[in-house]
C-alpha atoms as a PDB file:
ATOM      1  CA  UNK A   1      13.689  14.392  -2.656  1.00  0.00           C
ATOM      2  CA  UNK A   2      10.430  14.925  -1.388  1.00  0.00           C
ATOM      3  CA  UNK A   3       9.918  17.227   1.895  1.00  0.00           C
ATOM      4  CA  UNK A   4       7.512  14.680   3.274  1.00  0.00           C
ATOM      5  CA  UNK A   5       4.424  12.484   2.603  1.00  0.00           C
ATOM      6  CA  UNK A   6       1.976  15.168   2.129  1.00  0.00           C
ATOM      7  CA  UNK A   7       4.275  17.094  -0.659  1.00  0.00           C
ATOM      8  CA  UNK A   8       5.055  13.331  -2.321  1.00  0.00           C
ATOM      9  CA  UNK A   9       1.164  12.996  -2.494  1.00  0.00           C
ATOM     10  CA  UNK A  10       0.158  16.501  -4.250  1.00  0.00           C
ATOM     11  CA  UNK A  11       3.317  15.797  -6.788  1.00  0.00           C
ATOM     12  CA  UNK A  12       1.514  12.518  -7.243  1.00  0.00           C
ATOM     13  CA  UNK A  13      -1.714  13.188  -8.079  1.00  0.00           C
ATOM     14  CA  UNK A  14      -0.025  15.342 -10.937  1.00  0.00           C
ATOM     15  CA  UNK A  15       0.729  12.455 -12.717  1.00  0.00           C
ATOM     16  CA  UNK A  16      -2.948  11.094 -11.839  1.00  0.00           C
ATOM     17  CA  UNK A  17      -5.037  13.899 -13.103  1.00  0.00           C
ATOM     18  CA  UNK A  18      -6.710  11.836 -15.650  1.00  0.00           C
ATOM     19  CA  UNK A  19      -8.792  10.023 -13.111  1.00  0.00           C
ATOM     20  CA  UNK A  20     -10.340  13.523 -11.472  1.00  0.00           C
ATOM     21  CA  UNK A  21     -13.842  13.566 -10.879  1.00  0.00           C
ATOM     22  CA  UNK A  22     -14.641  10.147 -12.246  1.00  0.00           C
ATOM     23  CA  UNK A  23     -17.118   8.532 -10.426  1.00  0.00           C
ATOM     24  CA  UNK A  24     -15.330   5.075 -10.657  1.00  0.00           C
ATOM     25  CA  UNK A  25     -12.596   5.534  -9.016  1.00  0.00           C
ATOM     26  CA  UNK A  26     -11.636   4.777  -5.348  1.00  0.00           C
ATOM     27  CA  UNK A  27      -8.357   5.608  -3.902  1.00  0.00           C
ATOM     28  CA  UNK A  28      -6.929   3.484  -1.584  1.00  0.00           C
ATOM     29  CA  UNK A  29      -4.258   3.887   1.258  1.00  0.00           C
ATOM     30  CA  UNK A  30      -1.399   1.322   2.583  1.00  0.00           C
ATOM     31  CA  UNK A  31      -1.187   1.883   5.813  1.00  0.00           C
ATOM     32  CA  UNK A  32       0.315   3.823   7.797  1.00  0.00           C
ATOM     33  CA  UNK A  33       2.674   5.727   5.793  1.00  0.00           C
ATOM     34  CA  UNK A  34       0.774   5.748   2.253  1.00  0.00           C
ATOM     35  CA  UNK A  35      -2.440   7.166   3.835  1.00  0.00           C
ATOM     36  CA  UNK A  36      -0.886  10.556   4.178  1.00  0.00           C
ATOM     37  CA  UNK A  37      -0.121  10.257   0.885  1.00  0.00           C
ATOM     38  CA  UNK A  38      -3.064   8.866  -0.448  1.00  0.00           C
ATOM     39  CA  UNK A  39      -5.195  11.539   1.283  1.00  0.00           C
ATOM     40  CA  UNK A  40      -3.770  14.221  -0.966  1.00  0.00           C
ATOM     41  CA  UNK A  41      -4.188  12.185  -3.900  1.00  0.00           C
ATOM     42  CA  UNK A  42      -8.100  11.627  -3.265  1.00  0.00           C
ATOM     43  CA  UNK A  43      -8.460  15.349  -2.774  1.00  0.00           C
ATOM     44  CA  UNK A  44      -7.042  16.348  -5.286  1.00  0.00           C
ATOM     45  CA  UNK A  45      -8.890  14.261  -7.795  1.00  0.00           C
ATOM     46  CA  UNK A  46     -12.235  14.617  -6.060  1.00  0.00           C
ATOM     47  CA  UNK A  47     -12.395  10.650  -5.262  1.00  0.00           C
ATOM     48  CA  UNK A  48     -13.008   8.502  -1.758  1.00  0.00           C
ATOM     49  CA  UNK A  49     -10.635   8.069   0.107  1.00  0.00           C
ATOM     50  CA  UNK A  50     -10.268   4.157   1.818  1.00  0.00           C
ATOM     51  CA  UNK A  51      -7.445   1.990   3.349  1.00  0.00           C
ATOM     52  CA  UNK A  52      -6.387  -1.620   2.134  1.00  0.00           C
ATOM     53  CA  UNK A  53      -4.892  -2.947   4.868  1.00  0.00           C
ATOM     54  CA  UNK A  54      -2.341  -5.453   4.090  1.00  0.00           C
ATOM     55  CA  UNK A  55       0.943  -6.452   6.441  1.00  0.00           C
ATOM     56  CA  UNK A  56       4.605  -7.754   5.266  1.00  0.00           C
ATOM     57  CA  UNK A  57       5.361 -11.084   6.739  1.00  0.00           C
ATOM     58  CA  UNK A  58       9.223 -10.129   7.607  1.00  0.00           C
ATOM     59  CA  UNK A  59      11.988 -13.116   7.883  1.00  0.00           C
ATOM     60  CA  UNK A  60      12.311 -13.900  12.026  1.00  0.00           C
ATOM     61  CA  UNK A  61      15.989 -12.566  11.526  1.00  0.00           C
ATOM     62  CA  UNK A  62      15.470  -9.616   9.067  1.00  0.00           C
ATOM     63  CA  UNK A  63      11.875  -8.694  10.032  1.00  0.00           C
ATOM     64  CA  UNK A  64      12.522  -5.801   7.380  1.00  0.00           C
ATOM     65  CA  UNK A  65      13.164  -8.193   4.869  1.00  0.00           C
ATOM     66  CA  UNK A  66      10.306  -9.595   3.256  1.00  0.00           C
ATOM     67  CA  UNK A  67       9.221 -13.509   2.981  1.00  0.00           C
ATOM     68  CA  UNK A  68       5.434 -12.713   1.173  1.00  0.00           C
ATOM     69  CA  UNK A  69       2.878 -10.410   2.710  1.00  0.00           C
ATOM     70  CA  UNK A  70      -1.130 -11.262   3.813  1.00  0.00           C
ATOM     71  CA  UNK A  71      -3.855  -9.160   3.052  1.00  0.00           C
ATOM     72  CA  UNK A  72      -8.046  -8.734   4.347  1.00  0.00           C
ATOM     73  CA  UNK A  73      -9.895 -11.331   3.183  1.00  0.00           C
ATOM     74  CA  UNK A  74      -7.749 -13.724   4.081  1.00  0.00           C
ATOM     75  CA  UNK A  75      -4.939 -13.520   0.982  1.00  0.00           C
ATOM     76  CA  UNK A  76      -1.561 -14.980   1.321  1.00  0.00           C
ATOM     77  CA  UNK A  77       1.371 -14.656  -0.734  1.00  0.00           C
ATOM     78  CA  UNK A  78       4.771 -16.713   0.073  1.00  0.00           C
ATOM     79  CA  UNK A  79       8.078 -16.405  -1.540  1.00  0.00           C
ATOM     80  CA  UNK A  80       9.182 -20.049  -0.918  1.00  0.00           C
ATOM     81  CA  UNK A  81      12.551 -19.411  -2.709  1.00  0.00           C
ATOM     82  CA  UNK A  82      13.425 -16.922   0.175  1.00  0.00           C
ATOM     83  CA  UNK A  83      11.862 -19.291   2.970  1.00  0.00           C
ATOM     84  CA  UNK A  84      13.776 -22.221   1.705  1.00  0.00           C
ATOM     85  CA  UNK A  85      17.227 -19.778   0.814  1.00  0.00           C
ATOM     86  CA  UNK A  86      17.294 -18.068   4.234  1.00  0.00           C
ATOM     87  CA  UNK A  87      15.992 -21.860   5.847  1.00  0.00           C
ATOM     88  CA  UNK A  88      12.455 -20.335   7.771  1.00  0.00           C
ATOM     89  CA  UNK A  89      10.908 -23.042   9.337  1.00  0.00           C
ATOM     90  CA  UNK A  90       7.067 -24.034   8.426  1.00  0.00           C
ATOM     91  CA  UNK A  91       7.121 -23.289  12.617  1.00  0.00           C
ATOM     92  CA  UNK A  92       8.354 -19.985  12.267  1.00  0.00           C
ATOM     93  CA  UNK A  93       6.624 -18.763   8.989  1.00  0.00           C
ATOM     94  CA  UNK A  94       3.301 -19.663  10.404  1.00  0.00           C
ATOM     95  CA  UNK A  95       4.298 -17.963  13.702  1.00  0.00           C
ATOM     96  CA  UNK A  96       5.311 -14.512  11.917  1.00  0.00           C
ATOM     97  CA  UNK A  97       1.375 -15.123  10.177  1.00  0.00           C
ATOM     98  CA  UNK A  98      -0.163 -15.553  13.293  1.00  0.00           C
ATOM     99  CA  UNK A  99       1.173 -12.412  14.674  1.00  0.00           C
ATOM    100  CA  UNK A 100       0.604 -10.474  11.473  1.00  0.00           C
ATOM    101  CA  UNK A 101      -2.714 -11.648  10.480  1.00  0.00           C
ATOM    102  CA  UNK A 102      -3.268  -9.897  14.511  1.00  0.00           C
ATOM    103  CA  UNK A 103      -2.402  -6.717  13.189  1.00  0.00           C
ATOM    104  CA  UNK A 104      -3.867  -6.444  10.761  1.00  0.00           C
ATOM    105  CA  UNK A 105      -7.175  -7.422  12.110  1.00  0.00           C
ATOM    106  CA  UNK A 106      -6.715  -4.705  14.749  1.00  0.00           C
ATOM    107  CA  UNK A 107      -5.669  -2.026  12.026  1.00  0.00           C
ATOM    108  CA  UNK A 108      -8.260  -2.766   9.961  1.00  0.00           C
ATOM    109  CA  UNK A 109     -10.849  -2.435  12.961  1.00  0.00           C
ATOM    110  CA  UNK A 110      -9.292   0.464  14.412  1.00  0.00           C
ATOM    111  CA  UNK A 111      -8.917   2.811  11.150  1.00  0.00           C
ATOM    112  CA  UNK A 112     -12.464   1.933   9.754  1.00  0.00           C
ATOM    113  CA  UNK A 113     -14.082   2.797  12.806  1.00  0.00           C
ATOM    114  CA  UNK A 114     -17.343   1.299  12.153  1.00  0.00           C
ATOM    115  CA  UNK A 115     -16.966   2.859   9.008  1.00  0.00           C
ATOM    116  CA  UNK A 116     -18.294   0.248   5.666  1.00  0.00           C
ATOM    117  CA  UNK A 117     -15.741  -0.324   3.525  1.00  0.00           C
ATOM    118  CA  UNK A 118     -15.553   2.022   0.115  1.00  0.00           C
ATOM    119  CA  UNK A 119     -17.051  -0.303  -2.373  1.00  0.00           C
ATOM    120  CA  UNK A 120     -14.709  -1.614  -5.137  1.00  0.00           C
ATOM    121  CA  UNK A 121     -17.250  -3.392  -7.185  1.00  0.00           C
ATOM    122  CA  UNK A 122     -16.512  -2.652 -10.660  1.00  0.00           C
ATOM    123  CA  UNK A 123     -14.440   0.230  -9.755  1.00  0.00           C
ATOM    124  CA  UNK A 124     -10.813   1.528 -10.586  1.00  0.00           C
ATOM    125  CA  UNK A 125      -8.797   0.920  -7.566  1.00  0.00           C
ATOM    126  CA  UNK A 126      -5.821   3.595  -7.044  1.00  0.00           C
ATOM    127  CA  UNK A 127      -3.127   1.894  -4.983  1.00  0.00           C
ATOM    128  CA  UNK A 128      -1.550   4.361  -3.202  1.00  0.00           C
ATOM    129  CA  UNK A 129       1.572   3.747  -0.456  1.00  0.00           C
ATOM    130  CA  UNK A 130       4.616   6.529   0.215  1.00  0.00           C
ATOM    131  CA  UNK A 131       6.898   4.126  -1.548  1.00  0.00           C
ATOM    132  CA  UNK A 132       7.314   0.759  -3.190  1.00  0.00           C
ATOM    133  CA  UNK A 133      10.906  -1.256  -2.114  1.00  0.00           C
ATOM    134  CA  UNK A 134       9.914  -5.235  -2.975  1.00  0.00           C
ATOM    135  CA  UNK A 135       6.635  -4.956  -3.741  1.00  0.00           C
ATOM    136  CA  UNK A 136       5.721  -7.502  -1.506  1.00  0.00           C
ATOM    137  CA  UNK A 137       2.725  -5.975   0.442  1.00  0.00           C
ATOM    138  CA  UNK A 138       1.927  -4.185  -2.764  1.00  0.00           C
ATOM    139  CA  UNK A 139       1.268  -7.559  -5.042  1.00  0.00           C
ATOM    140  CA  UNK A 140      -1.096  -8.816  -2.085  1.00  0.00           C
ATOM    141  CA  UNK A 141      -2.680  -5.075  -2.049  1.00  0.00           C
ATOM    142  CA  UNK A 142      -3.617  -6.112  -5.570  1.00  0.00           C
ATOM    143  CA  UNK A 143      -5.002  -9.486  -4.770  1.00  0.00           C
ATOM    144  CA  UNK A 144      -7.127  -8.035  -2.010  1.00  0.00           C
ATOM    145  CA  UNK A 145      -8.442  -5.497  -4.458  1.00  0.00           C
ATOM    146  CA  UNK A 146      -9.525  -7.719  -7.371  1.00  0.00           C
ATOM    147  CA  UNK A 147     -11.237  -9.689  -4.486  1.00  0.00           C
ATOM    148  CA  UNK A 148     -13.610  -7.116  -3.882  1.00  0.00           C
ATOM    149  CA  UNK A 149     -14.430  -6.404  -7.028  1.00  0.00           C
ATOM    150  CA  UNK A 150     -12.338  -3.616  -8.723  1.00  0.00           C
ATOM    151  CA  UNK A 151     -12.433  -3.832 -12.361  1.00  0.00           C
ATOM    152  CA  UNK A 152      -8.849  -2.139 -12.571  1.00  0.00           C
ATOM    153  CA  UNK A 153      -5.756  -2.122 -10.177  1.00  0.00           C
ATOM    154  CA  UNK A 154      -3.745   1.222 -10.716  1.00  0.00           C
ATOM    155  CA  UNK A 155      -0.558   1.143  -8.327  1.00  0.00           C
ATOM    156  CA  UNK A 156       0.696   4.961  -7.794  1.00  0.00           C
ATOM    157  CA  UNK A 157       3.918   5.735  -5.363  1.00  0.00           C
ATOM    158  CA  UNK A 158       5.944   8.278  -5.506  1.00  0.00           C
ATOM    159  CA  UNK A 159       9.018   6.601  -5.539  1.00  0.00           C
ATOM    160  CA  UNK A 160      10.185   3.105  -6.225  1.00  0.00           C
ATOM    161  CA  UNK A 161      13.186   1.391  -8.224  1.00  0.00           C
ATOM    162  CA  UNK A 162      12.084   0.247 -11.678  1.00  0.00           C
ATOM    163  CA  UNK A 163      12.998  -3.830 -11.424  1.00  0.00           C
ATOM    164  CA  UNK A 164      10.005  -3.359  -8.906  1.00  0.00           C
ATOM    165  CA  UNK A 165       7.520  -1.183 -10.728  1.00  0.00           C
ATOM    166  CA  UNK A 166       8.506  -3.480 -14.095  1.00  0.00           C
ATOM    167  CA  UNK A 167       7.822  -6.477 -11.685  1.00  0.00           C
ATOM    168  CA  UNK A 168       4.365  -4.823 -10.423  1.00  0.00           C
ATOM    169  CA  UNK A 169       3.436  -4.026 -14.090  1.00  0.00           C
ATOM    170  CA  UNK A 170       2.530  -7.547 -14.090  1.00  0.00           C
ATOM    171  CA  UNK A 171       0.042  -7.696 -11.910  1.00  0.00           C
ATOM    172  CA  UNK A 172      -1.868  -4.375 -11.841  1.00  0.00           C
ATOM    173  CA  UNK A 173      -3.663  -2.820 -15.079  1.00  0.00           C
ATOM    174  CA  UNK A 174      -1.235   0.209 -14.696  1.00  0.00           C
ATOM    175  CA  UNK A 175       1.502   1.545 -12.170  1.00  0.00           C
ATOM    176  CA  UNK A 176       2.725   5.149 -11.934  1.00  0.00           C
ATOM    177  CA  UNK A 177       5.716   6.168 -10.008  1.00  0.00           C
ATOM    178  CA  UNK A 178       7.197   9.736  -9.864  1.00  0.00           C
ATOM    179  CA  UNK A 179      10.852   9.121  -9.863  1.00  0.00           C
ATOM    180  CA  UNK A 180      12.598   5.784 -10.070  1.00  0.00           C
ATOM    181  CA  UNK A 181      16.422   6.675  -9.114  1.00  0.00           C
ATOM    182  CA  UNK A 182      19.044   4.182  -8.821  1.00  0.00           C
ATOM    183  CA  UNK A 183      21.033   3.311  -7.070  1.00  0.00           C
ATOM    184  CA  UNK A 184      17.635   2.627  -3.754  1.00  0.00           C
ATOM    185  CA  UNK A 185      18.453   1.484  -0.738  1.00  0.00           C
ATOM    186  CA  UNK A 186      15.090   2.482   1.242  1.00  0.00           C
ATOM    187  CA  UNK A 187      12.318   4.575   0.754  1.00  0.00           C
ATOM    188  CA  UNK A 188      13.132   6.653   3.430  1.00  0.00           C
ATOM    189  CA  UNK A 189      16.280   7.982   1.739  1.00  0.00           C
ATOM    190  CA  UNK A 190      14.160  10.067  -0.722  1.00  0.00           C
ATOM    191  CA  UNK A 191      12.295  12.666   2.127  1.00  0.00           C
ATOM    192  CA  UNK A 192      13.463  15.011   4.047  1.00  0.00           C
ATOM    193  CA  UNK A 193      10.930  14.047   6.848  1.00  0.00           C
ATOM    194  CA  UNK A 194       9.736  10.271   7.317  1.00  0.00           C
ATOM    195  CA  UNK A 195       8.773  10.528  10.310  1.00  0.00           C
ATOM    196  CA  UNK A 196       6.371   7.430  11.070  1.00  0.00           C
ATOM    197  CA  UNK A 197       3.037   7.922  10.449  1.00  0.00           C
ATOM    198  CA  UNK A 198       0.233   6.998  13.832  1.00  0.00           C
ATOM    199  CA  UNK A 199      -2.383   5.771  13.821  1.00  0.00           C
ATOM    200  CA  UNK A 200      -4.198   8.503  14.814  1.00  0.00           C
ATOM    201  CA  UNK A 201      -3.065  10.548  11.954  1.00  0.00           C
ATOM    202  CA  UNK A 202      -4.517   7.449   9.773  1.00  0.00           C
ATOM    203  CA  UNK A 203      -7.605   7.750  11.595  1.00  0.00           C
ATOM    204  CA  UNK A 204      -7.826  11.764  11.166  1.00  0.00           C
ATOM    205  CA  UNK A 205      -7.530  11.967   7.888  1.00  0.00           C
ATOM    206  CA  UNK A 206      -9.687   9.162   7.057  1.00  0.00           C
ATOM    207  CA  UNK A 207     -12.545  11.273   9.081  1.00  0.00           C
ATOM    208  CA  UNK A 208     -11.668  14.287   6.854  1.00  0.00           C
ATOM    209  CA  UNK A 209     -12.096  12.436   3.685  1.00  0.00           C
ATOM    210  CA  UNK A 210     -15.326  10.346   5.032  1.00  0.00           C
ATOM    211  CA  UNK A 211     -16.818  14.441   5.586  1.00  0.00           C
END
């Protein structure tokens, strides 16, 4: 158990201590939830601190339930087994897109603030979110990141089942999870407090790390 997001992040960066003070290395944020997270991380290793805003494109009927996830920069990812098993319409998928891809245009505006974006260009990106269930958002975290540039993809949670980190080992140069218990229902089940994260508390601490 972790007491909350903040205590998940310094326990975290324990098993990411080989990347302090390196001047290639950007951490990155999934918003909301992993920014708290992430924000201990980059401290503690002396690194910037940046989102990568990506948003889970949830089946009309299980909106928790993920179909594939879209990402900045306009990536995509579709699980057409679970469209065509749970029998989403083309209408439907592309509505659930169209009100995602809104989101995450007005995330993405709101928590930069005018801010640039961190560059990734030949950088070690540090994935960071407050837990990994699917992996959906995650894989098209990873897309988004090798699209700008990173030269590595590091994905670092402090939880997640290990069918999904195995899964994620695929696609990211490394991936680093603190505890990977079983049986896992939900991410949430592993803090004491998960409360939801605001977006003002994204946009605070992203001010801290930018001073």
């Amino acid at each position: 158990m972790f007491s909350d997001r903040r205590e998940a992040g310094r326990r975290l960066a324990e098993h990411l201590a080989h990347f302090e003070d390196r001047d290639d290395v950007v951490v990155l944020g999934l918003p909301r939830g992993g920014v708290p997270v992430a924000w201990e991380v980059a401290a503690r290793l002396n690194v910037p601190l940046d989102v990568i805003v990506v948003r889970k494109l949830g089946l009309p009927s299980h909106p928790e339930f993920a179909m594939g996830a879209i990402g900045e920069d306009g990536v995509r990812l579709v699980d057409a087994k679970t469209v065509a098993s749970m029998g989403v319409s083309q209408q439907d998928l592309e509505a659930v897109e169209r009100r995602e891809r809104a989101e995450l245009a007005r995330r993405a505006e709101v928590f930069r603030s005018g801010r640039s974006r961190v560059s990734l260009d030949g950088k070690t990106a540090v994935i960071v979110d407050d837990g990994i269930a699917t992996g959906s958002t995650t894989k098209a975290a990873i897309q988004v990141a090798r699209g700008l540039g990173a030269d590595r993809v590091v994905v670092a949670a402090p939880v997640a089942p290990t069918a999904t980190a195995d899964r994620l080992a695929g696609d990211a140069d490394e991936v680093i999870v603190v505890d990977q218990p079983d049986p896992f229902y939900a991410i949430g089940q592993f803090y004491v407090d998960f409360a939801q994260t605001t977006d003002d508390e994204v946009i605070a601490l992203l001010d801290q790390a930018a001073r």
